[in-house]
Protein backbone atom coordinates (compact mmCIF):
# COMPACT_ATOMS: atom_id res chain seq x y z
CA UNK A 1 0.00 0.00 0.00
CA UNK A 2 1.29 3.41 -1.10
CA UNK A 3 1.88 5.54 2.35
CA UNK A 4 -0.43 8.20 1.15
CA UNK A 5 -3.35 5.59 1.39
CA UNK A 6 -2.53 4.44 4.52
CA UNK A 7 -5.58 5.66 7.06
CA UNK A 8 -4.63 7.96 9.86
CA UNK A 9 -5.51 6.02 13.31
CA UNK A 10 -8.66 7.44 14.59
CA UNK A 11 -10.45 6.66 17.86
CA UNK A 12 -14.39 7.38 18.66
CA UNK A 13 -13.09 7.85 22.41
CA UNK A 14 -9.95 10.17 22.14
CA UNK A 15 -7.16 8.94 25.22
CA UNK A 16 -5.13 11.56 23.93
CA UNK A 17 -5.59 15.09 24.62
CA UNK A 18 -3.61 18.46 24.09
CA UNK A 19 -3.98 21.52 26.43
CA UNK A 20 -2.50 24.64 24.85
CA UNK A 21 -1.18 27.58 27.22
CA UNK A 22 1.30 29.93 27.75
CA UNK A 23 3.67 31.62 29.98
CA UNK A 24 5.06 34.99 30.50
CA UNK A 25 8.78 33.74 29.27
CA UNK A 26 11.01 30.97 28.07
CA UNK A 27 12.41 30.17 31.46
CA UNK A 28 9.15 29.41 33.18
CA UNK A 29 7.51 27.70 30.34
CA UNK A 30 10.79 25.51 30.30
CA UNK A 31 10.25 24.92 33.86
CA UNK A 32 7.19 24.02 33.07
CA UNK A 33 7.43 22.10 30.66
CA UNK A 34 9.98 20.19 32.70
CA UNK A 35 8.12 19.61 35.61
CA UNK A 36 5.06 18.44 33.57
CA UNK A 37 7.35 15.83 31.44
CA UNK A 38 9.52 14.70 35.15
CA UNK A 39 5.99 14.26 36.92
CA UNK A 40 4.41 12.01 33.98
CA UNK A 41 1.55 14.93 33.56
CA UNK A 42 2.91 15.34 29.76
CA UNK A 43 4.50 12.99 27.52
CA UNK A 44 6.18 16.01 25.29
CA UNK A 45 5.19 19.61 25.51
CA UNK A 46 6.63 21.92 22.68
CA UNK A 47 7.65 25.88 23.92
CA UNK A 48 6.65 27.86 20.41
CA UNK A 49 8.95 31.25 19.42
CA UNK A 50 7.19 34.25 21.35
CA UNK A 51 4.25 35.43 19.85
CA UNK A 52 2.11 38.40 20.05
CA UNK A 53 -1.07 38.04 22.55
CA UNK A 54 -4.07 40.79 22.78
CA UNK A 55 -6.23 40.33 25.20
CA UNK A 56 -8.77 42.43 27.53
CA UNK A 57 -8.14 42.28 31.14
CA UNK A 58 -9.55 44.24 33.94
CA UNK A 59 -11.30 46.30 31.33
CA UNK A 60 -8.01 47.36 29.38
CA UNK A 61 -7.09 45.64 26.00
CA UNK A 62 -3.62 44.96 26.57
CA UNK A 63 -0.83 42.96 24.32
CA UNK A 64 2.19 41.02 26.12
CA UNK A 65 4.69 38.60 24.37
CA UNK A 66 4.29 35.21 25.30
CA UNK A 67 6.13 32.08 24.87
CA UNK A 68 3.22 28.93 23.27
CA UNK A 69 3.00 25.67 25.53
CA UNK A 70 1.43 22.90 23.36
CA UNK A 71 1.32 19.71 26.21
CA UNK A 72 0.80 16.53 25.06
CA UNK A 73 -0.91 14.07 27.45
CA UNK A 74 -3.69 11.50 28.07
CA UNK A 75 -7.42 12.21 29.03
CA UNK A 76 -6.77 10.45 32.84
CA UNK A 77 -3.47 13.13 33.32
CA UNK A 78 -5.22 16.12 31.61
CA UNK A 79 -6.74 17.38 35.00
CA UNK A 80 -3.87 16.94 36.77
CA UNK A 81 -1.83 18.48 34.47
CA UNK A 82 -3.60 21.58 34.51
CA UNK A 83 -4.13 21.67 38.13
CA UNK A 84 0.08 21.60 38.32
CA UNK A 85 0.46 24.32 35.85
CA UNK A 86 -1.80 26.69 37.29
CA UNK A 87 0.20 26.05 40.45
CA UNK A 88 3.32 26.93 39.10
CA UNK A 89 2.35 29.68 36.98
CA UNK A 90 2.31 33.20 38.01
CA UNK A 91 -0.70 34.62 35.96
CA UNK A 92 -4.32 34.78 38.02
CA UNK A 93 -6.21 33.02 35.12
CA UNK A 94 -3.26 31.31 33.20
CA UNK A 95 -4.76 29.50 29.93
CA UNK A 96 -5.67 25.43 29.74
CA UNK A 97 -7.62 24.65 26.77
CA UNK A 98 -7.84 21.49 26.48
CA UNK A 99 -7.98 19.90 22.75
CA UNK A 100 -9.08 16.11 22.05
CA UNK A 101 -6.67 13.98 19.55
CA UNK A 102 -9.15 12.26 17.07
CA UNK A 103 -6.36 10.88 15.22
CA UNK A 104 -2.54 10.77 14.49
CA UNK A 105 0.22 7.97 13.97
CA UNK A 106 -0.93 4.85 16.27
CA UNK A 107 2.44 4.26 17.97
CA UNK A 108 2.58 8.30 18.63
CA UNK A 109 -0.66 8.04 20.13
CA UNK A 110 0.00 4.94 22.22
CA UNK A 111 3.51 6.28 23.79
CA UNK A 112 1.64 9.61 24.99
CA UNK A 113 -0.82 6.95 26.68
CA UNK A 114 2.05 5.22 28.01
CA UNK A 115 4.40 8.48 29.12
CA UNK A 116 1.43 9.63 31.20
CA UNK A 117 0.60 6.33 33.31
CA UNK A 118 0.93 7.10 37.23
């Protein structure tokens, strides 16, 4: 079978999940990042080049730089995961969207599973 036939892996009950956030700089979203990956919260998480955000906040539209966090995990660690960044992050409402996998490369999928077992 030519590769570009093969189907991508799909599942009707997504075990993978990724949160998007950010964080103020690239030291704390390595720290981050690190702590999430050492604690088995995050199988991977990816720190993006700092981007532009605008945002309203306390009734002022405001615009800060801010350093991407794309985290990588299962559904069971997703809470957790979230609960230990907004612990460690300095912001009063610091962003966790959280953003089911419906598909990707089987193996991929099954070592993010796998990472994120307590």
């Amino acid at each position: 079978m030519d590769t570009s036939e093969r189907p991508i892996q799909t599942a009707p009950d997504p075990m993978c999940v990724v949160i998007l956030s950010t964080a103020p700089d690239l030291l704390l979203a390595k720290r981050i990042a690190h702590v999430l990956v050492e604690e088995k919260l995050a199988a991977c998480v990816q720190l993006t080049p700092p981007t532009l955000s605008i945002y309203e906040w306390n009734g002022e539209v405001q615009g800060d730089e801010e350093i991407g966090m794309i985290i990588k995990t299962s559904r069971s660690a997703a809470r957790d995961a979230i609960d230990r960044l907004v612990q460690l992050h300095p912001y009063d409402v610091p962003e966790a969207i959280v953003v089911p996998v419906v598909g990707g490369h089987a193996d991929y999928l099954n070592w993010v599973c796998r990472q994120t077992q307590i």
